[in-house]
C-alpha atoms as a PDB file:
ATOM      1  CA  UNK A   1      67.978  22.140   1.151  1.00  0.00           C
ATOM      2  CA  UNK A   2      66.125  25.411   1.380  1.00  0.00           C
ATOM      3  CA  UNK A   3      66.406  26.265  -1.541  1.00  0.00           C
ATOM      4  CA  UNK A   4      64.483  23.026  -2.285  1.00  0.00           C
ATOM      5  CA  UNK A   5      61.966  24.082  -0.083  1.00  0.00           C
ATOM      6  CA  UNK A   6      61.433  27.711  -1.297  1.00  0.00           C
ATOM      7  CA  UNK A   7      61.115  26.009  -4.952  1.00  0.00           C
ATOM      8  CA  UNK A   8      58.789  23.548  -3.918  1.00  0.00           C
ATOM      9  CA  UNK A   9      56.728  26.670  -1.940  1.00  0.00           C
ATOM     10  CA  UNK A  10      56.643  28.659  -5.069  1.00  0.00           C
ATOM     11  CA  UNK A  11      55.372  26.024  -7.678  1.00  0.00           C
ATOM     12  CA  UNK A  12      52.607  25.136  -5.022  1.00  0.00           C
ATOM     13  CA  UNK A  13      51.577  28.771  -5.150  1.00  0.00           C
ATOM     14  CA  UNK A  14      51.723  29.319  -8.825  1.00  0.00           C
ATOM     15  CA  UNK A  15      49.631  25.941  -9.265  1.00  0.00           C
ATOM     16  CA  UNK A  16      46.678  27.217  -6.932  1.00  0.00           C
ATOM     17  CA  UNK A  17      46.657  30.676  -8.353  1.00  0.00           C
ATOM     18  CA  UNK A  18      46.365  29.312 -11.617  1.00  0.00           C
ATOM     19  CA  UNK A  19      43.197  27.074 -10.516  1.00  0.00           C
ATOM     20  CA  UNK A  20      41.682  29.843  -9.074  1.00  0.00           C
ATOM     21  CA  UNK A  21      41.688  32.064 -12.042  1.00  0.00           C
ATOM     22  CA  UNK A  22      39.943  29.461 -14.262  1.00  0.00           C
ATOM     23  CA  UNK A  23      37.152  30.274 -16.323  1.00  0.00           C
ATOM     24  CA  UNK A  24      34.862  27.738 -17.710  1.00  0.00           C
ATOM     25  CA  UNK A  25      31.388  27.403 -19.520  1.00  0.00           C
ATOM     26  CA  UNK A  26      28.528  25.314 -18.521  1.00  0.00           C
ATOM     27  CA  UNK A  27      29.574  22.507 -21.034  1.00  0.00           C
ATOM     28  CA  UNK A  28      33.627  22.669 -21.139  1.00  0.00           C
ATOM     29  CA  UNK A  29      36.521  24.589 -19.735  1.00  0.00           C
ATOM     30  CA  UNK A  30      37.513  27.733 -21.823  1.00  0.00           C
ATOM     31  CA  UNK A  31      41.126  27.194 -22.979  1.00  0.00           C
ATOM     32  CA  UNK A  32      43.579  30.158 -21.652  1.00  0.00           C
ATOM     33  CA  UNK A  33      45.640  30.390 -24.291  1.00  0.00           C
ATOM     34  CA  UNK A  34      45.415  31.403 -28.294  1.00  0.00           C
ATOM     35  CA  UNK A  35      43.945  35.120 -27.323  1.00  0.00           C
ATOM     36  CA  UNK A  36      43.138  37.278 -31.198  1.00  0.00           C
ATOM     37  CA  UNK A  37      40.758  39.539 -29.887  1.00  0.00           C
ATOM     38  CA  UNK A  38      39.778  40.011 -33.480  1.00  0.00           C
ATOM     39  CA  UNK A  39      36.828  42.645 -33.829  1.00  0.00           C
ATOM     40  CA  UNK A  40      33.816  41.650 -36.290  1.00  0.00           C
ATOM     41  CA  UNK A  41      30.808  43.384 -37.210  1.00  0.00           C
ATOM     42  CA  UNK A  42      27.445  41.784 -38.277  1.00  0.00           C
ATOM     43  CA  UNK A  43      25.350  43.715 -40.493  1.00  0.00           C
ATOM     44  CA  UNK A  44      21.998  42.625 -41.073  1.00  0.00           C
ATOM     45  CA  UNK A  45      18.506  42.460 -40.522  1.00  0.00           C
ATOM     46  CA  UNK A  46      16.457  39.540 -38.493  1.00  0.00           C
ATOM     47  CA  UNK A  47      17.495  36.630 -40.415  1.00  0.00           C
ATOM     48  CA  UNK A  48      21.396  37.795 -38.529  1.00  0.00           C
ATOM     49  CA  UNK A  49      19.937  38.457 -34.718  1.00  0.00           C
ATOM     50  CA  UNK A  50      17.100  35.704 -34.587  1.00  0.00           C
ATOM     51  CA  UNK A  51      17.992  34.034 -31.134  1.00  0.00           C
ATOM     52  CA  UNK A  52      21.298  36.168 -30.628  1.00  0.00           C
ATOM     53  CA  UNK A  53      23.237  35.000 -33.592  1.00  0.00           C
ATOM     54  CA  UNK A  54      26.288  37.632 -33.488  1.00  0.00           C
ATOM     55  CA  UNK A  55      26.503  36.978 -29.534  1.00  0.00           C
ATOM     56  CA  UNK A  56      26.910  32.687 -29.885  1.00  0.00           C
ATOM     57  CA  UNK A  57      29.560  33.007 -32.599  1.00  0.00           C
ATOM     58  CA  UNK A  58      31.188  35.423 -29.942  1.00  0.00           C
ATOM     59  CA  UNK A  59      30.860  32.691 -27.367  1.00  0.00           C
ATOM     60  CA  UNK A  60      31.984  30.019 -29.703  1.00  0.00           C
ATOM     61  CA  UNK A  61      35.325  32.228 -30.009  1.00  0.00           C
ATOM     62  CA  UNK A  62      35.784  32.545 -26.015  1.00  0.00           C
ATOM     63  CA  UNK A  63      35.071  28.813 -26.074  1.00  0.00           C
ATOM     64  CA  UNK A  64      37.876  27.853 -28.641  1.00  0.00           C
ATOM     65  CA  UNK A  65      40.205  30.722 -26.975  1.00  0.00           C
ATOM     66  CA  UNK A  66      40.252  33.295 -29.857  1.00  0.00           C
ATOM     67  CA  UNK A  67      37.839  35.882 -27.704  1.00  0.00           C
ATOM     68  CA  UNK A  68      36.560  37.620 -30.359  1.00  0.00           C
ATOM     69  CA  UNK A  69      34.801  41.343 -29.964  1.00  0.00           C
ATOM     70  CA  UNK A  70      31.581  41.540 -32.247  1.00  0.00           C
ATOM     71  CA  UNK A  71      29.435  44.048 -32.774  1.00  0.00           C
ATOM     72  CA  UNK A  72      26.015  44.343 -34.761  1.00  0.00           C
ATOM     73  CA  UNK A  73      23.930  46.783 -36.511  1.00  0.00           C
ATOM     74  CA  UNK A  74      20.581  44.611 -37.034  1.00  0.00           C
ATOM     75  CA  UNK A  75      17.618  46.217 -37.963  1.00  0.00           C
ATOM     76  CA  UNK A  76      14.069  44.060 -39.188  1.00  0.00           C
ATOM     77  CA  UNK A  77      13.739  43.344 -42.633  1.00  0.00           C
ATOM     78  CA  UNK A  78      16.833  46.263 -43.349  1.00  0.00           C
ATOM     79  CA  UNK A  79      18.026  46.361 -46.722  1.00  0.00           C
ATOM     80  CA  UNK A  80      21.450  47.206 -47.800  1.00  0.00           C
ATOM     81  CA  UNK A  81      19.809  50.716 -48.858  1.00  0.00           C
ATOM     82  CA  UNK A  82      18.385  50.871 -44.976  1.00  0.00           C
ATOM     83  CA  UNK A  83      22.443  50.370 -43.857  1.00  0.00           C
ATOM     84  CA  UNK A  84      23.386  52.773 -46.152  1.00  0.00           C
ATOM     85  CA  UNK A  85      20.878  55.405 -45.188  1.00  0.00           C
ATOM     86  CA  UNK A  86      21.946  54.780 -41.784  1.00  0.00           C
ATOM     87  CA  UNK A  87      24.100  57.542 -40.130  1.00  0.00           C
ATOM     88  CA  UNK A  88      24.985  55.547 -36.886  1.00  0.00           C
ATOM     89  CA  UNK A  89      25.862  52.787 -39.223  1.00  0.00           C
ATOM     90  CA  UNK A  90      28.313  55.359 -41.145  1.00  0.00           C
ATOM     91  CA  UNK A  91      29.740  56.789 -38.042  1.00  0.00           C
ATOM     92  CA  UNK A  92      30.820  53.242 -36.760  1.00  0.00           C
ATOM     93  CA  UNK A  93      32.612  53.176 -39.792  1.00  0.00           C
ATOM     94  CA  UNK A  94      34.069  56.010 -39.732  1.00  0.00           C
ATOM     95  CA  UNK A  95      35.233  55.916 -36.363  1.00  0.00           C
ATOM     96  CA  UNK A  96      35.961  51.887 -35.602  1.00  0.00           C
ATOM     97  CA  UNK A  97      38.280  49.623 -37.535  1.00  0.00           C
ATOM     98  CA  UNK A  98      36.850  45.949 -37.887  1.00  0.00           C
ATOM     99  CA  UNK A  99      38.764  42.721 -38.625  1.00  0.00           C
ATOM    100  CA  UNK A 100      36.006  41.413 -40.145  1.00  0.00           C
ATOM    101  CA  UNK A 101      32.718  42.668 -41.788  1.00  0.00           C
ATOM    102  CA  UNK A 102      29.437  40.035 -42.327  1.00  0.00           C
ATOM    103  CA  UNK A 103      27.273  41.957 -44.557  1.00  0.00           C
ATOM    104  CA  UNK A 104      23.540  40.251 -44.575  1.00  0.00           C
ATOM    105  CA  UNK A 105      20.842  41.144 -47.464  1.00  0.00           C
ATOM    106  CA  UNK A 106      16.938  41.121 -47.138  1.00  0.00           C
ATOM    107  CA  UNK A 107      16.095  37.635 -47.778  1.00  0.00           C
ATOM    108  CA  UNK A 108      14.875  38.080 -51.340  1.00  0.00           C
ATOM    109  CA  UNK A 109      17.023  40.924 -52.702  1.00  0.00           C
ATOM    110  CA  UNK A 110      19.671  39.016 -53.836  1.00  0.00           C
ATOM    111  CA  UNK A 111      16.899  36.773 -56.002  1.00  0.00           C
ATOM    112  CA  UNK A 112      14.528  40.037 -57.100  1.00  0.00           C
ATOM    113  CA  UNK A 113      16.747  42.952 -57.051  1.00  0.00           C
ATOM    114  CA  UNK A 114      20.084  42.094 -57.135  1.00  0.00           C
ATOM    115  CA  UNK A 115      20.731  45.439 -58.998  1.00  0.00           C
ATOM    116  CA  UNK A 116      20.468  47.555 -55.603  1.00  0.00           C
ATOM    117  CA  UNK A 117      21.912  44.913 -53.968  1.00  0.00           C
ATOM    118  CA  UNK A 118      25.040  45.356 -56.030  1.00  0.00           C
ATOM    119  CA  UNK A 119      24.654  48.854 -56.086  1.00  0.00           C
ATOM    120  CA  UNK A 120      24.328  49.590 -51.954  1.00  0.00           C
ATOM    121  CA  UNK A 121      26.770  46.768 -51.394  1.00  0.00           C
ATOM    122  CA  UNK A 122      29.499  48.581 -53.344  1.00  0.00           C
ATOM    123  CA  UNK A 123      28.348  52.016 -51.332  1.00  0.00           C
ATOM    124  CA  UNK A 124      28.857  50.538 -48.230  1.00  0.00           C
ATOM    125  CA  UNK A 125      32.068  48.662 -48.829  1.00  0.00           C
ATOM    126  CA  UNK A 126      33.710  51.831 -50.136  1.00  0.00           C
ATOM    127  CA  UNK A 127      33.643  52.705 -46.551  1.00  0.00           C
ATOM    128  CA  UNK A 128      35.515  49.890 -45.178  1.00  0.00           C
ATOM    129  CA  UNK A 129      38.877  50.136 -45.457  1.00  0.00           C
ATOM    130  CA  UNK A 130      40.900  47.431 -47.617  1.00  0.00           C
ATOM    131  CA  UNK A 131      42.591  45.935 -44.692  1.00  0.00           C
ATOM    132  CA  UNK A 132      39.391  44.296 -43.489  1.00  0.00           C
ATOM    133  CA  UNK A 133      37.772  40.832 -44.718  1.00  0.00           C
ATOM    134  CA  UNK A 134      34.153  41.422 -45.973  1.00  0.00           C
ATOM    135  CA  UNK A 135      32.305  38.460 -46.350  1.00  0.00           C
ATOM    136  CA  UNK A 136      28.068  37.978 -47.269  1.00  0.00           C
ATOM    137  CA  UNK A 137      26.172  36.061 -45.162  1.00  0.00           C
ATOM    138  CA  UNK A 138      24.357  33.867 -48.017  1.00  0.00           C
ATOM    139  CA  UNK A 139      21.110  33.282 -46.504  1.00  0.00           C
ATOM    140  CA  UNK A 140      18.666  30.146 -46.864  1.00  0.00           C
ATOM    141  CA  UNK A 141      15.952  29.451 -49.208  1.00  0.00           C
ATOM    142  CA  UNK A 142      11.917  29.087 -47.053  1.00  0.00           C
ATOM    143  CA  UNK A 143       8.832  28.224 -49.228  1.00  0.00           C
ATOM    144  CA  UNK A 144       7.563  31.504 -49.842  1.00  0.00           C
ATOM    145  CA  UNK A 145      10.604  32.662 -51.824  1.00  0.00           C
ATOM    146  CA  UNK A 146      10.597  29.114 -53.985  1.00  0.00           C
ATOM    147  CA  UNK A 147       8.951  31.121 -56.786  1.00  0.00           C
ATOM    148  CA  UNK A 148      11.927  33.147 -57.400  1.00  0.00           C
ATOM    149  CA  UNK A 149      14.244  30.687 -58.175  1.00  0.00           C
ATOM    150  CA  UNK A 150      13.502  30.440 -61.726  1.00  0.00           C
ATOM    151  CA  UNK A 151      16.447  29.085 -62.806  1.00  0.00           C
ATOM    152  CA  UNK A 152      16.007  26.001 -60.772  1.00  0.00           C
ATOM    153  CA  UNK A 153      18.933  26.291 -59.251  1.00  0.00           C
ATOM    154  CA  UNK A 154      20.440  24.594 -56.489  1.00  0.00           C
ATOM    155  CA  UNK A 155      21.280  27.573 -53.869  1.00  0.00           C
ATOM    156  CA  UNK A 156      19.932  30.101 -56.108  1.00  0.00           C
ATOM    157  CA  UNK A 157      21.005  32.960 -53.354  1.00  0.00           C
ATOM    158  CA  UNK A 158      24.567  31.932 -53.407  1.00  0.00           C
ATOM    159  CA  UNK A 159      24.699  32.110 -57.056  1.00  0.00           C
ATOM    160  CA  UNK A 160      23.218  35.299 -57.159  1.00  0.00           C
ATOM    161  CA  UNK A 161      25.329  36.875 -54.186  1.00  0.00           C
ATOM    162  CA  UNK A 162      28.350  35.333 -56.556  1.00  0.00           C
ATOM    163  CA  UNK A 163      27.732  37.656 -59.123  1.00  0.00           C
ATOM    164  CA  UNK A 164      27.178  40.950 -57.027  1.00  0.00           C
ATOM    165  CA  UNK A 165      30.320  40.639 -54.790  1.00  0.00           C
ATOM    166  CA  UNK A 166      32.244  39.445 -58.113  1.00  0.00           C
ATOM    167  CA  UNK A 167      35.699  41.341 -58.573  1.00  0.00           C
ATOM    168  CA  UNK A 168      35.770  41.737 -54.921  1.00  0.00           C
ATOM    169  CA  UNK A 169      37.828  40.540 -52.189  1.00  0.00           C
ATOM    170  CA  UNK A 170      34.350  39.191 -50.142  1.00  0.00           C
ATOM    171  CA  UNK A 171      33.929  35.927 -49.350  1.00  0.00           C
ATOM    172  CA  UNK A 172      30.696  34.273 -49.094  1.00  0.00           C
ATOM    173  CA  UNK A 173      29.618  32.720 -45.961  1.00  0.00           C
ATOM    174  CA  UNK A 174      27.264  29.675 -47.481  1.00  0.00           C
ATOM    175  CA  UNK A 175      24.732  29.533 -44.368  1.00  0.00           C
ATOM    176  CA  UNK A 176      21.998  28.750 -47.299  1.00  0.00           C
ATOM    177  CA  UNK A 177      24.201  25.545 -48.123  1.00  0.00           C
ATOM    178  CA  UNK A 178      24.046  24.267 -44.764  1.00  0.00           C
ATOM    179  CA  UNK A 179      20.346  24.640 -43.972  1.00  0.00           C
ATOM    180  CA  UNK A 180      19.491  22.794 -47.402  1.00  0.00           C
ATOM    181  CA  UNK A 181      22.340  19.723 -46.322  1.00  0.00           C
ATOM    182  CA  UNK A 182      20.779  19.710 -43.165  1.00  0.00           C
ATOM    183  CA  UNK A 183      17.353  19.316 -44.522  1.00  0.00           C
ATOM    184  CA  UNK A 184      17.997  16.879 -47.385  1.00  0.00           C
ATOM    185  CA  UNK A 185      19.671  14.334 -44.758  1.00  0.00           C
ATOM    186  CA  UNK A 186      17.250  15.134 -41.215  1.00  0.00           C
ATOM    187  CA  UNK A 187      14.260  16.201 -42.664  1.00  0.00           C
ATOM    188  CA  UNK A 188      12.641  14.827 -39.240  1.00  0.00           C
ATOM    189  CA  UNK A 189      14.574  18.178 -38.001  1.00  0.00           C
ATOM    190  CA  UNK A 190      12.873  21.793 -38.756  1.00  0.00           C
ATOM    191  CA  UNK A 191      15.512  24.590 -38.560  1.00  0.00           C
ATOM    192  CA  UNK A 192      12.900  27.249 -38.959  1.00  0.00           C
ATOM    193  CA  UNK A 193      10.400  29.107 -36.634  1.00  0.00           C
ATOM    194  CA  UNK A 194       6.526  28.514 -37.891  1.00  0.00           C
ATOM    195  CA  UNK A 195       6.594  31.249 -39.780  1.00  0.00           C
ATOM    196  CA  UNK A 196       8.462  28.554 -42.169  1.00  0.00           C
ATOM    197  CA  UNK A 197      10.771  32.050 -42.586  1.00  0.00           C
ATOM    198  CA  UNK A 198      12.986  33.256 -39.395  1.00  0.00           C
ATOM    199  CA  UNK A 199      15.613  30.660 -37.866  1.00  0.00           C
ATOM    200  CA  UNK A 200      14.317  28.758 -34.819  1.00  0.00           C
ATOM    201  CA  UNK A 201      17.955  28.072 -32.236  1.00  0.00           C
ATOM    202  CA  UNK A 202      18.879  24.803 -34.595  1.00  0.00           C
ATOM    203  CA  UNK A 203      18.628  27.167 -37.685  1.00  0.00           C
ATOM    204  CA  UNK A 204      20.350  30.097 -35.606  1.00  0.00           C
ATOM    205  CA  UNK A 205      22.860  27.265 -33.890  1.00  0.00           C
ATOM    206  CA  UNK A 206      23.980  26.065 -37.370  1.00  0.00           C
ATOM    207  CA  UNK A 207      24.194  29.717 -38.837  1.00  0.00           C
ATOM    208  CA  UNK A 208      26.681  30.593 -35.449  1.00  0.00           C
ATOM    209  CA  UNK A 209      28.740  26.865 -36.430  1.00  0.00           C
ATOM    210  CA  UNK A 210      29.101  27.910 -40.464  1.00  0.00           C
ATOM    211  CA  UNK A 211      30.268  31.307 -39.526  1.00  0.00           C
ATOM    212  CA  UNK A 212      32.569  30.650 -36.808  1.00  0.00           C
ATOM    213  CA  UNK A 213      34.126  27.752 -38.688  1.00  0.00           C
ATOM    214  CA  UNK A 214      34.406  29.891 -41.855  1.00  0.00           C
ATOM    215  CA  UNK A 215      35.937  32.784 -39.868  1.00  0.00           C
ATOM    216  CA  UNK A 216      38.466  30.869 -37.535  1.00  0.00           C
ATOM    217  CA  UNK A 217      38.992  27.807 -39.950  1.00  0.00           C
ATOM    218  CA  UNK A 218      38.892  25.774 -36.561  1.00  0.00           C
ATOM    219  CA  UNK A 219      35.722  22.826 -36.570  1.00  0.00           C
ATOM    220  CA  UNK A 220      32.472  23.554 -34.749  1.00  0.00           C
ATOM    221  CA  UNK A 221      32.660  19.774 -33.368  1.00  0.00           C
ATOM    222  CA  UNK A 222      32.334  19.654 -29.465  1.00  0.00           C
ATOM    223  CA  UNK A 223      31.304  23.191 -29.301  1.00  0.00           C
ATOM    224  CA  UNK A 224      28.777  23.706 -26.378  1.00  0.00           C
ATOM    225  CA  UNK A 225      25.364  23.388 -26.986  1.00  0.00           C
ATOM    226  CA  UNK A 226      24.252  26.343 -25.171  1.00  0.00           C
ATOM    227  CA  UNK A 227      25.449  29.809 -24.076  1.00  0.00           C
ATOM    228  CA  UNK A 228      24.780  32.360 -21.615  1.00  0.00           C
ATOM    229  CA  UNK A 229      25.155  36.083 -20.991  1.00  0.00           C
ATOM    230  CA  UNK A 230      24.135  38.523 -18.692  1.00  0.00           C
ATOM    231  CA  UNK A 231      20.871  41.061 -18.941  1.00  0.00           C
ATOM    232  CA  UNK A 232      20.761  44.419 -18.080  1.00  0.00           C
ATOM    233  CA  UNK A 233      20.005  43.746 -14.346  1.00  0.00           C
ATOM    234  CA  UNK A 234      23.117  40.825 -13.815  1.00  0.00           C
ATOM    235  CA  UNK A 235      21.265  37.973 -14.019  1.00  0.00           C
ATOM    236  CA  UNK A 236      22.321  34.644 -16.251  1.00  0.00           C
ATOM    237  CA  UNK A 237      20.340  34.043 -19.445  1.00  0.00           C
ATOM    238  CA  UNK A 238      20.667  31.800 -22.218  1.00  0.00           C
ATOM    239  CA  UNK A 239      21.191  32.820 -25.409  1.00  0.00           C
ATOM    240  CA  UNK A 240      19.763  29.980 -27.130  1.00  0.00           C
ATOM    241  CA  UNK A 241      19.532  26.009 -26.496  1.00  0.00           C
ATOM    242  CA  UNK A 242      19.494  23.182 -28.767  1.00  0.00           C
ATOM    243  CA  UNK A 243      18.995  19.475 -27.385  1.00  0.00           C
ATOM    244  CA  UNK A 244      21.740  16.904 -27.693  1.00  0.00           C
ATOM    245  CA  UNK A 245      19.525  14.649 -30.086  1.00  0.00           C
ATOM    246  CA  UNK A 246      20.075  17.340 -33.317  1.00  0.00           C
ATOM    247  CA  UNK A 247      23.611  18.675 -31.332  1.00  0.00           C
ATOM    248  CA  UNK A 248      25.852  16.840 -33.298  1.00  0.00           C
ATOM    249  CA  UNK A 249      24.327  16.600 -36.632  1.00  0.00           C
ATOM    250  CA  UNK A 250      24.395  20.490 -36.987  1.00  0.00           C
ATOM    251  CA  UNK A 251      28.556  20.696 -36.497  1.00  0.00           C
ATOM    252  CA  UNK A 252      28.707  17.966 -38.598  1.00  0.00           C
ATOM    253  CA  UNK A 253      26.563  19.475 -41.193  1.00  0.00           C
ATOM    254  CA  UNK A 254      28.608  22.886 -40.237  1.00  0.00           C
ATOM    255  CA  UNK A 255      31.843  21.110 -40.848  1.00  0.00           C
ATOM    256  CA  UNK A 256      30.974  19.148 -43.741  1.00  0.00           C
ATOM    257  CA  UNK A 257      30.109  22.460 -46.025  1.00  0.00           C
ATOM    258  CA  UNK A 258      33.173  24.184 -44.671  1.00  0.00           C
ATOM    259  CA  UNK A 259      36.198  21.757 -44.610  1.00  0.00           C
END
């Protein structure tokens, strides 16, 4: 009979320490299992840190369990020639090993000089060891850029960025895909800022969905719809928000392009 007791006692205990040591976001509990720790590096320019981008797909991860570890080197309207020129870039390189590497063009290189696109793109990834998955962030197409797609063709960057990572291992993220999707079937939804350029958080929101999803092969659907940090002084901020009315159609837009 005491032995009964002392078992009962001890499963009592283990239950309430295990509540206690819960973690959970503002929209759904974080599961505790499934831990990767994976380590993935954005490289980019605005288009990649408009409203946090590399820090929601890293909350998307802690949401789904897989508590990834990304890093960025973002610089405004960077070219793969900026990265390359870059000696902190280099040196991150040199001295980190990544399990996955997002390399983002300037919006228009891809379309008007693919040539140094190919050619810096090649530099850079002859740093990166052969053990880690590259993959280019295909970016969208904004009215200012139409002119360039003289071929008429559908997702004129993703072509393009076919060509340049061709014979390669990359993989192309198609974030360009999803905005034009998205826009074709809820036009009534902008995903830009008013620049008509730069991501507004549905445009960033969907860009976090597509890469998480194409990274983790697991669907965006019931991922939160906001997520929070910390700033340099403690205090809770939100990364981005996007309202439950548009919610929905971007994961299914996110899961419709990649499954």
């Amino acid at each position: 009979m005491l032995n009964i007791f002392k078992t009962l006692a001890l499963i009592i205990l283990v239950s309430c320490s295990s509540n206690a040591t819960e973690t959970s976001s503002e929209e759904t509990s974080y599961p505790p299992l499934l831990i990767i720790n994976e380590k993935i590096l954005f490289i980019g320019n605005s288009f990649t840190f408009y409203w946090n981008l590399p820090s929601q797909v890293e909350k998307m991860s802690i949401e789904k369990g897989l508590n990834w570890d990304v890093k960025h080197v973002t610089v405004p309207s960077a070219k793969l020639r900026d990265h390359w020129n870059n000696p902190d870039l280099k040196s991150l390189l040199e001295n980190e090993t990544f399990d996955h590497i997002v390399i983002q063009e300037h919006s228009t290189y891809p379309l008007t000089n693919s040539d140094d696109t190919k050619a810096y793109f090649d530099l850079l990834t002859s740093l990166i060891p052969s053990s880690t998955e590259l993959h280019f962030f295909s970016t969208w197409m904004y009215p200012s850029i139409e002119q360039f797609n003289t071929n008429n063709e559908q997702f004129p960057i993703e072509e393009s960025i076919k060509q340049i990572v061709d014979g390669t291992n990359t993989k192309i993220i198609p974030v360009g895909r999803a905005f034009k999707l998205f826009n074709d079937k809820y036009p009534e939804f902008n995903l830009l800022m008013e620049d008509e350029k730069h991501p507004n958080p549905n445009g960033t929101y969907l860009a976090s969905c597509i890469i998480f999803s194409h990274i983790s092969g697991q669907s965006s659907l019931n991922l939160s719809k906001r997520y929070k940090g910390k700033d340099t002084k403690g205090v809770e901020i939100y990364y981005s928000i996007v309202e439950d009315e548009v919610l929905t159609f971007l994961q299914q837009i996110s899961d419709e392009v990649i499954f």
